[in-house]
PDB file of N, CA and C in Angstrom:
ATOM      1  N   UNK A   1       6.723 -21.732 -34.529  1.00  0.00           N
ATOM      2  CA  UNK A   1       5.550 -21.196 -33.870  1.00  0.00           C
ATOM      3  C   UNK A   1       5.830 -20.928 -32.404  1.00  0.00           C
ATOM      4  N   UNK A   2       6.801 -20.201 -32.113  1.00  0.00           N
ATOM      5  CA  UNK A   2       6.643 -19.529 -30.653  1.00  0.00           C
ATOM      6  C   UNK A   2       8.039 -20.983 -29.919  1.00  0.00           C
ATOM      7  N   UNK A   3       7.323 -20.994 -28.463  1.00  0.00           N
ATOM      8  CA  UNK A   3       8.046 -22.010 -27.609  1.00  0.00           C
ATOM      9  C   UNK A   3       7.084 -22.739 -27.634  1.00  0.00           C
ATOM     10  N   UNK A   4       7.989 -24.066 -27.153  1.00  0.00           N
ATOM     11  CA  UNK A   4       7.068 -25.852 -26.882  1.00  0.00           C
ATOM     12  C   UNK A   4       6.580 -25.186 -25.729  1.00  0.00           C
ATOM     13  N   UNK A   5       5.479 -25.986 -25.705  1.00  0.00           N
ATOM     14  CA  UNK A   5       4.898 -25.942 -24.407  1.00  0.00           C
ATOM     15  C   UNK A   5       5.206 -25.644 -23.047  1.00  0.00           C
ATOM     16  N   UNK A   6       6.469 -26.808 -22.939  1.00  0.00           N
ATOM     17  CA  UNK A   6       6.899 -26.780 -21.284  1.00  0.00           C
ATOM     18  C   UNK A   6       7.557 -25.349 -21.264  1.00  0.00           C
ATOM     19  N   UNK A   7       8.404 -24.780 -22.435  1.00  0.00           N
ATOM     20  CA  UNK A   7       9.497 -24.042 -21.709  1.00  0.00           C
ATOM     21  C   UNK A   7       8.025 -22.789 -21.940  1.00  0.00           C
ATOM     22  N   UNK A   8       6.883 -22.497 -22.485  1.00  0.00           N
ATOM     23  CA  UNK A   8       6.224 -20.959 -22.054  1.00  0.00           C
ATOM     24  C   UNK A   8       5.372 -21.624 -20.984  1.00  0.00           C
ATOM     25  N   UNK A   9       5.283 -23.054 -20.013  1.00  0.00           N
ATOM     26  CA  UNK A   9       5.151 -23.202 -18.780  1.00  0.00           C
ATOM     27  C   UNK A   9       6.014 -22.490 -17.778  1.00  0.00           C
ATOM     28  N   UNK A  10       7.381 -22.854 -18.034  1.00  0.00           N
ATOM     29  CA  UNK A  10       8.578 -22.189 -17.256  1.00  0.00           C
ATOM     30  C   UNK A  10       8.387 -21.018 -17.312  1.00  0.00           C
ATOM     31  N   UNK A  11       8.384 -20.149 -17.767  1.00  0.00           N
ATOM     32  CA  UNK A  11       8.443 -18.729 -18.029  1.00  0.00           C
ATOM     33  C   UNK A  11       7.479 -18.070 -17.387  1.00  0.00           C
ATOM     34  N   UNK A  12       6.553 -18.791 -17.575  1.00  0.00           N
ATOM     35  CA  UNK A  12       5.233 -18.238 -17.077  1.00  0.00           C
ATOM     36  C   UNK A  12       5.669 -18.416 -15.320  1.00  0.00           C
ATOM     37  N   UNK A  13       5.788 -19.854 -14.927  1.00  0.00           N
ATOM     38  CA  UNK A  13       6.154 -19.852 -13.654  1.00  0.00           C
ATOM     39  C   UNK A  13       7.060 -19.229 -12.976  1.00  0.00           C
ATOM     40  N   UNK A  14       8.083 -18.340 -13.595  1.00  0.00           N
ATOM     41  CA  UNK A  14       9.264 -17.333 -13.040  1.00  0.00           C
ATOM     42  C   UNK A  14       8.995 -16.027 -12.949  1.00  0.00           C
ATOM     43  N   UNK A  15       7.908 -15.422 -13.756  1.00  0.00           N
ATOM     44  CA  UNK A  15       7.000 -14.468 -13.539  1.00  0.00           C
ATOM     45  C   UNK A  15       6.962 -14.639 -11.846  1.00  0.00           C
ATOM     46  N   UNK A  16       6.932 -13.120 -11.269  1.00  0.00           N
ATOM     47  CA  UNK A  16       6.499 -13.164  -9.719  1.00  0.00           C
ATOM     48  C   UNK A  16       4.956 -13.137  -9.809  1.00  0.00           C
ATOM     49  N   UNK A  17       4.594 -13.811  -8.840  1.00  0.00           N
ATOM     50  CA  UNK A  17       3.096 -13.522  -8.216  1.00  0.00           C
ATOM     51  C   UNK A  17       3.237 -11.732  -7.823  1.00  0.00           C
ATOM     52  N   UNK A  18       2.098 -10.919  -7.823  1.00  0.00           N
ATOM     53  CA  UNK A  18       2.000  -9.338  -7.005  1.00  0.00           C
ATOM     54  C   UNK A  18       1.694  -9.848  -5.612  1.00  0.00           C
ATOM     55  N   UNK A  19       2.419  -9.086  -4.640  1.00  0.00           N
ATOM     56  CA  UNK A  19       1.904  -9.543  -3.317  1.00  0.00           C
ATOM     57  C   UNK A  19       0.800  -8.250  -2.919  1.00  0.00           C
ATOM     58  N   UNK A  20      -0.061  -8.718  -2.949  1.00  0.00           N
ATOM     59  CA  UNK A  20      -1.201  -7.591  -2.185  1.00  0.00           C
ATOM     60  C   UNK A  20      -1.204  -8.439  -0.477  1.00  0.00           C
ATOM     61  N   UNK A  21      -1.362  -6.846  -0.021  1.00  0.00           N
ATOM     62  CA  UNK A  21      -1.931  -6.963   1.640  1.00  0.00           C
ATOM     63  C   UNK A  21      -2.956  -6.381   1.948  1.00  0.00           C
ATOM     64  N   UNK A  22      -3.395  -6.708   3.264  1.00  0.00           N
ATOM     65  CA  UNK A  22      -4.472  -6.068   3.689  1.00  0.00           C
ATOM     66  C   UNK A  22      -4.505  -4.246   4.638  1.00  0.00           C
ATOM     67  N   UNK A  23      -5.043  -3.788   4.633  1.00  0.00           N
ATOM     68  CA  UNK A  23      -4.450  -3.133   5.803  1.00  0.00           C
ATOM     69  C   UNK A  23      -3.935  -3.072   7.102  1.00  0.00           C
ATOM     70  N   UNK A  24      -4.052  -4.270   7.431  1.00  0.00           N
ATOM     71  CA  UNK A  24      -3.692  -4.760   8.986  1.00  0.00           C
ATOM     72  C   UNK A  24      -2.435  -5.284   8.740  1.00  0.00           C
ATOM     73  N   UNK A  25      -1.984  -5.988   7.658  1.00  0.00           N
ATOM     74  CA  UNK A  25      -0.654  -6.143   7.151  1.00  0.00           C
ATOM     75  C   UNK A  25       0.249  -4.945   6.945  1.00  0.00           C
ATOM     76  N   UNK A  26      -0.476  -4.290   6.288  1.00  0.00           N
ATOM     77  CA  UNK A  26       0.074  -2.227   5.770  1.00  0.00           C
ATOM     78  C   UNK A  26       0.532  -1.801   6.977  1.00  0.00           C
ATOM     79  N   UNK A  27      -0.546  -1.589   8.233  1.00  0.00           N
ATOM     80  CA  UNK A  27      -0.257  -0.910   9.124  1.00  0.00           C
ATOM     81  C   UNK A  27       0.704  -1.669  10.111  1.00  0.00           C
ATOM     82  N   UNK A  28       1.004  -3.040  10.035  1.00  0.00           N
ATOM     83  CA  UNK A  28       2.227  -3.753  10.495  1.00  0.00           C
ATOM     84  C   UNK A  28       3.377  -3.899  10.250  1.00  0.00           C
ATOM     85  N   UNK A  29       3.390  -3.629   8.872  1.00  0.00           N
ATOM     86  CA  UNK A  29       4.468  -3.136   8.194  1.00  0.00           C
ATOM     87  C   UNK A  29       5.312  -2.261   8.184  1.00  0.00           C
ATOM     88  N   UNK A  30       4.155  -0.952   8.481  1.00  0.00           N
ATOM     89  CA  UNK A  30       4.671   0.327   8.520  1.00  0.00           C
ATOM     90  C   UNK A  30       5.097   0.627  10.173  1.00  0.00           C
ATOM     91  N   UNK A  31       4.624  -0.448  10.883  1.00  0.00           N
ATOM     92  CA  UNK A  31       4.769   0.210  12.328  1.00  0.00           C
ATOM     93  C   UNK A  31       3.679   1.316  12.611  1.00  0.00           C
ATOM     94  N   UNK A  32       2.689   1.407  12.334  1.00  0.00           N
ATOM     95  CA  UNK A  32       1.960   2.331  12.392  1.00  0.00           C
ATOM     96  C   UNK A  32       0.554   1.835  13.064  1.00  0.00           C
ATOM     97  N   UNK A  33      -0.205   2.479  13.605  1.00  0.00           N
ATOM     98  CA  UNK A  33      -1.613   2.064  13.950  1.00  0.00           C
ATOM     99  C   UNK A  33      -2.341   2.006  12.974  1.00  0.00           C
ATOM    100  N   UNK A  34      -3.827   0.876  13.497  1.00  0.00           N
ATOM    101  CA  UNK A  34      -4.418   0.402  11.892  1.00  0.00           C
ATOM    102  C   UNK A  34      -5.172   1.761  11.524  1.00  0.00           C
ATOM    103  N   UNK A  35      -5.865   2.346  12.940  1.00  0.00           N
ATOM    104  CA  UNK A  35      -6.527   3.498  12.811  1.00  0.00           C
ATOM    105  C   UNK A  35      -5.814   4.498  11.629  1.00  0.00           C
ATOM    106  N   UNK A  36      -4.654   4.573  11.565  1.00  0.00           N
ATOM    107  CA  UNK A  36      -3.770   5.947  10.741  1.00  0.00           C
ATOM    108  C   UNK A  36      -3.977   4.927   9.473  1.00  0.00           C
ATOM    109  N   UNK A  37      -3.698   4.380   8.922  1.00  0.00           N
ATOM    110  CA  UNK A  37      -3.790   3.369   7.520  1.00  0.00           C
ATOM    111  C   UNK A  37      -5.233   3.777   7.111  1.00  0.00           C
ATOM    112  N   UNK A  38      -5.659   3.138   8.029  1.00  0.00           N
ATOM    113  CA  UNK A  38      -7.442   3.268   7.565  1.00  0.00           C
ATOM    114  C   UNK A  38      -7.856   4.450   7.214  1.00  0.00           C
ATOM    115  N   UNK A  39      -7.475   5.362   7.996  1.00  0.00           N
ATOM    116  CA  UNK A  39      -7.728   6.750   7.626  1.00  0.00           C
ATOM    117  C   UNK A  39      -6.942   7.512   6.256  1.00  0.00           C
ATOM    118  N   UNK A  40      -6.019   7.189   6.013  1.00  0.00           N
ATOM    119  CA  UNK A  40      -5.369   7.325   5.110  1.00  0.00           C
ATOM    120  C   UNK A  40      -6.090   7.365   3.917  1.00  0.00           C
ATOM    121  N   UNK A  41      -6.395   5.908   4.077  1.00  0.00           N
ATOM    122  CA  UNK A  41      -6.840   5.393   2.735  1.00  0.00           C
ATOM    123  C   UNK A  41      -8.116   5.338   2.544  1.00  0.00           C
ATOM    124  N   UNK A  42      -9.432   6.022   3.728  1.00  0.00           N
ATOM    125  CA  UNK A  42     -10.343   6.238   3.614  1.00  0.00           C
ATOM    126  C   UNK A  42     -10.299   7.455   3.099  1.00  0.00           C
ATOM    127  N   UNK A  43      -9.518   8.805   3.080  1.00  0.00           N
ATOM    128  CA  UNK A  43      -9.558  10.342   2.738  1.00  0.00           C
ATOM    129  C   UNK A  43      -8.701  10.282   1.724  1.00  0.00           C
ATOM    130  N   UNK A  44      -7.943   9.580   0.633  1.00  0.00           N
ATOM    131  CA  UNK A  44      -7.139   9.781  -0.357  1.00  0.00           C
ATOM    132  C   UNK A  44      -7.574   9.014  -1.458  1.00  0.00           C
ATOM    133  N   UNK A  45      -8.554   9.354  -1.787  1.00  0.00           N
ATOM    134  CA  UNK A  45      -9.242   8.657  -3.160  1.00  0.00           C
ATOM    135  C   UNK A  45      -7.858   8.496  -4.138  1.00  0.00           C
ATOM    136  N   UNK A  46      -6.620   9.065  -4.422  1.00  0.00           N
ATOM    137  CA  UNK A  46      -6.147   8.327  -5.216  1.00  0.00           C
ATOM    138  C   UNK A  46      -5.647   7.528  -5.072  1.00  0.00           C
ATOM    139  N   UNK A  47      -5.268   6.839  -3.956  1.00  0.00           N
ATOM    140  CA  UNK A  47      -5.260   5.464  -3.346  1.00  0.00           C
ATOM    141  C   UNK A  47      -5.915   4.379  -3.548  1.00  0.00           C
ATOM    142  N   UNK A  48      -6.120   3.387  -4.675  1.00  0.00           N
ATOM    143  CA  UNK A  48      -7.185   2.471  -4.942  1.00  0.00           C
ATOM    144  C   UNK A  48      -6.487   1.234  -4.601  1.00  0.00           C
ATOM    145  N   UNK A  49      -7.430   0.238  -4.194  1.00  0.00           N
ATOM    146  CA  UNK A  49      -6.954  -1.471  -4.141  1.00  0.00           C
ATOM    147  C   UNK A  49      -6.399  -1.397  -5.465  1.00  0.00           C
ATOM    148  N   UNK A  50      -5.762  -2.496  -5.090  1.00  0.00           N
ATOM    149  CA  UNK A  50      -5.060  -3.401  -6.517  1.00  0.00           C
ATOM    150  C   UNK A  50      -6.505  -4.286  -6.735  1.00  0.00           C
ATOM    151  N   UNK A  51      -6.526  -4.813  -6.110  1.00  0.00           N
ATOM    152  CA  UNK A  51      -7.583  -5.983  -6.015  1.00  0.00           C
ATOM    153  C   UNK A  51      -8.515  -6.057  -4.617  1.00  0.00           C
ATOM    154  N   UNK A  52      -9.741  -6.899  -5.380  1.00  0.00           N
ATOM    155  CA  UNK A  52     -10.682  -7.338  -3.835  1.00  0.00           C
ATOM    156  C   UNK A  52     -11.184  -8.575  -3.550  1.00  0.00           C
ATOM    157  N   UNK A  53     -10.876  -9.222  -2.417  1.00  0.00           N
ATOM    158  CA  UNK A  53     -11.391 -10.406  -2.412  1.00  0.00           C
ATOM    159  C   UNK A  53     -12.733 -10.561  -0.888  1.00  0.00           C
ATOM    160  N   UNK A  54     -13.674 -10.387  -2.055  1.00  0.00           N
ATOM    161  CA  UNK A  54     -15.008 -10.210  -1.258  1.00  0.00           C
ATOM    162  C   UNK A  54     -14.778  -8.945  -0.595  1.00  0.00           C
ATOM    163  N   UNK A  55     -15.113  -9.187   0.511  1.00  0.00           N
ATOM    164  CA  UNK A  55     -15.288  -7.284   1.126  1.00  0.00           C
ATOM    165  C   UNK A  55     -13.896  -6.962   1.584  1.00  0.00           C
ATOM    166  N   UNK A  56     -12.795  -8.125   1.381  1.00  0.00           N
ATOM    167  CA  UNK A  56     -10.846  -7.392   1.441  1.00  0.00           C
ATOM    168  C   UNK A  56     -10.789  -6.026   0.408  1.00  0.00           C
ATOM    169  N   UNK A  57     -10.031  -5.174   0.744  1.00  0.00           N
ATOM    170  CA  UNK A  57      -9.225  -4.489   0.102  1.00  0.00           C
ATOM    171  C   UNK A  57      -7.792  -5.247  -0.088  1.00  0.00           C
ATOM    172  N   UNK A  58      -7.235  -5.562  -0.958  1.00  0.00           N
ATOM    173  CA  UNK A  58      -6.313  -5.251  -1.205  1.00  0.00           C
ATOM    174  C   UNK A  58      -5.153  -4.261  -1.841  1.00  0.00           C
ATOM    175  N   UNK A  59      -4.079  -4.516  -1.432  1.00  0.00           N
ATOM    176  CA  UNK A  59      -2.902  -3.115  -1.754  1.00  0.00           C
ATOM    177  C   UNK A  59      -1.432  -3.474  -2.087  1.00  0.00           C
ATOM    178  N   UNK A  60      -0.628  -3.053  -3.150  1.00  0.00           N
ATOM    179  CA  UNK A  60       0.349  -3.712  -3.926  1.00  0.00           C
ATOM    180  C   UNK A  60       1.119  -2.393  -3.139  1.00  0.00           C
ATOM    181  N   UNK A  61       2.187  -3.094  -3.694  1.00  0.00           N
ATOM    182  CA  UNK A  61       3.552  -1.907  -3.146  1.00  0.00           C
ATOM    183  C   UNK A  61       3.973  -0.553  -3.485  1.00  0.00           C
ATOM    184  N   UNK A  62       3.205  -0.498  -4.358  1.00  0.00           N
ATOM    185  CA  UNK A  62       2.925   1.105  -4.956  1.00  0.00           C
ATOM    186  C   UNK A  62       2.092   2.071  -3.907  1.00  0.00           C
ATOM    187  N   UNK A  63       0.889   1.312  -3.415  1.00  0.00           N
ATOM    188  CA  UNK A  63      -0.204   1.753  -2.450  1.00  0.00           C
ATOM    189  C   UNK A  63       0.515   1.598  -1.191  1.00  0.00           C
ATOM    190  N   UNK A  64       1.615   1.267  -0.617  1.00  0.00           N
ATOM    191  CA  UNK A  64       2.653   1.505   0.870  1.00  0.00           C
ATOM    192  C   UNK A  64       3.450   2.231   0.426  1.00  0.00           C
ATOM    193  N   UNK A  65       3.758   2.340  -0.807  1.00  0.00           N
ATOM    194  CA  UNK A  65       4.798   3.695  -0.851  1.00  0.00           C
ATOM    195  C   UNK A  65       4.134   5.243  -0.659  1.00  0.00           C
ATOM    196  N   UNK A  66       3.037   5.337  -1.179  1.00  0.00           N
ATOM    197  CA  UNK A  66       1.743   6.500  -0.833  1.00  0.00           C
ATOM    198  C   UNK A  66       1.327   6.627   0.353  1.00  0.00           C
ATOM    199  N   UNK A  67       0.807   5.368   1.016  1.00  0.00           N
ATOM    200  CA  UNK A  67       0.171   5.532   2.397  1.00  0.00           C
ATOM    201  C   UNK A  67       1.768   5.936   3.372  1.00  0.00           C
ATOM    202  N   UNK A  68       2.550   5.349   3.292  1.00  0.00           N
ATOM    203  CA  UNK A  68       4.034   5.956   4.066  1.00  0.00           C
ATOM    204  C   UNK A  68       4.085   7.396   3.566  1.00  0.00           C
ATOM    205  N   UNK A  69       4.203   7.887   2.151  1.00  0.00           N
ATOM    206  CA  UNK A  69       4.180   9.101   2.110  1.00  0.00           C
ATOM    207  C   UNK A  69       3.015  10.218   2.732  1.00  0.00           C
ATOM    208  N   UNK A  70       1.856   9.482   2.784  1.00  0.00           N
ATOM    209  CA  UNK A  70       0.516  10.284   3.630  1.00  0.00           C
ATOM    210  C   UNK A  70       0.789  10.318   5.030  1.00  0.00           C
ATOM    211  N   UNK A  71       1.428   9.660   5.630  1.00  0.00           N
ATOM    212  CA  UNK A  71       1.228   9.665   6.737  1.00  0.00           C
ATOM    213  C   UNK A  71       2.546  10.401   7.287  1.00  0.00           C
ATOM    214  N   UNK A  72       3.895  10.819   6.575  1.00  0.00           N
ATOM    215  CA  UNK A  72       5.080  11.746   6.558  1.00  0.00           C
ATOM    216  C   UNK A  72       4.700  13.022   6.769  1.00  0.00           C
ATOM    217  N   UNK A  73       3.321  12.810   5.361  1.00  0.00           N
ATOM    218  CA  UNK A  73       3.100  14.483   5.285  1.00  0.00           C
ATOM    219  C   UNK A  73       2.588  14.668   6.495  1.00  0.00           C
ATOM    220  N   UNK A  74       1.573  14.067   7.060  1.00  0.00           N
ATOM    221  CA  UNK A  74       0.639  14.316   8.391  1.00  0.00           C
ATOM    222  C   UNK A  74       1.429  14.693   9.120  1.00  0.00           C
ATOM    223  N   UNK A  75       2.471  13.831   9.335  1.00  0.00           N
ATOM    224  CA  UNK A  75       2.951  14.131  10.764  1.00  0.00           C
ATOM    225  C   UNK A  75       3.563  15.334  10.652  1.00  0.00           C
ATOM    226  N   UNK A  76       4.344  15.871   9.343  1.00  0.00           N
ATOM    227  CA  UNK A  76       5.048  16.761   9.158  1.00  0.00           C
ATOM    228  C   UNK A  76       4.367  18.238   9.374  1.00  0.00           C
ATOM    229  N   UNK A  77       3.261  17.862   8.635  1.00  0.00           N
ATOM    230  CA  UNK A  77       2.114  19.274   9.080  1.00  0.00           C
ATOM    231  C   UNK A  77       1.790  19.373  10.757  1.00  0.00           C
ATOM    232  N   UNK A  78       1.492  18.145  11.306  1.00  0.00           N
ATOM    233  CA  UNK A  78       1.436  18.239  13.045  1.00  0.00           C
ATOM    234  C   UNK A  78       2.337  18.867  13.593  1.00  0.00           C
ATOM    235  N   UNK A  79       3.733  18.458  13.668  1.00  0.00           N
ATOM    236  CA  UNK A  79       4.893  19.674  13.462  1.00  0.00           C
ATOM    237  C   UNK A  79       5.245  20.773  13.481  1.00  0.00           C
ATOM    238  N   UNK A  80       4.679  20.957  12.533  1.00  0.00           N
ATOM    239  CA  UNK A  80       4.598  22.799  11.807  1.00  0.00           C
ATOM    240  C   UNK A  80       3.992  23.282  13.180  1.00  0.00           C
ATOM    241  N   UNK A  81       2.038  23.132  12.534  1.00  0.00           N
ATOM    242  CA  UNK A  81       1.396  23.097  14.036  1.00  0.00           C
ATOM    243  C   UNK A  81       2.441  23.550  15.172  1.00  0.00           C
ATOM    244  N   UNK A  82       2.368  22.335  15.453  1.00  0.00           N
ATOM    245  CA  UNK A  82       2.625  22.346  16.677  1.00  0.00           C
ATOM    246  C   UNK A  82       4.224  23.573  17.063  1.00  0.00           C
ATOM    247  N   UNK A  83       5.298  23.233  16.173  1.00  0.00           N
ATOM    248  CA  UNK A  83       6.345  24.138  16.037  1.00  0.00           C
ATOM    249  C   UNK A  83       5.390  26.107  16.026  1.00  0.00           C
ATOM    250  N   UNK A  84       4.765  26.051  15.497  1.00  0.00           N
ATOM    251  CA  UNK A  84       3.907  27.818  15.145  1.00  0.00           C
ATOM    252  C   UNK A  84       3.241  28.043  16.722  1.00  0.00           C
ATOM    253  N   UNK A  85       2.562  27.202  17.459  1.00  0.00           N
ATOM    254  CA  UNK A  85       2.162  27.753  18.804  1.00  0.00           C
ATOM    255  C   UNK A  85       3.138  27.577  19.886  1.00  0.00           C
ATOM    256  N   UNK A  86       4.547  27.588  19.693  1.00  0.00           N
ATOM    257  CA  UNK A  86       5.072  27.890  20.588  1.00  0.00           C
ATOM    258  C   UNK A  86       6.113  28.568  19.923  1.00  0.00           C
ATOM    259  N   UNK A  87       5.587  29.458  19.207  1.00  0.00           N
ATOM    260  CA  UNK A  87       6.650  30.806  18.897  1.00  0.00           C
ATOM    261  C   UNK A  87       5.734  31.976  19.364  1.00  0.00           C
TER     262      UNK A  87
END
């Protein structure tokens, strides 16, 4: 019938915990201001918490690989911008 007890204890305990952060963690992470995070993830609905604890957002590592990519594109379009009025 399966494993004894202790060893689907073990197993279970070698499983990783998910690390969720907050955005003030996100935007420390990234080196970035909290303002640009926040905004990010206030205008990109496909951006969802992993989880919430009370009025936290939380965000798994999938959701910093997106918000880093949102904020590439931004700057990259500022760029452009900015590269087009001085031609």
């Amino acid at each position: 019938m399966g494993l004894p007890v202790d060893a689907r204890y073990r197993m279970m305990a070698i499983r990783a915990v998910p690390t969720l952060t907050t955005p003030g963690v996100l935007a420390a992470a990234l080196e970035e201001p909290l303002h640009r995070v926040v905004y990010v993830l206030r205008t990109r609905p496909h951006i969802r918490p992993a989880a919430r604890a009370g009025r936290l957002r939380l965000y798994d590592r999938d959701a910093i690989a997106l918000i880093r990519h949102e904020l590439n594109a931004i700057d990259a379009r500022a760029t452009r911008r900015k590269g087009a009025e001085h031609e």
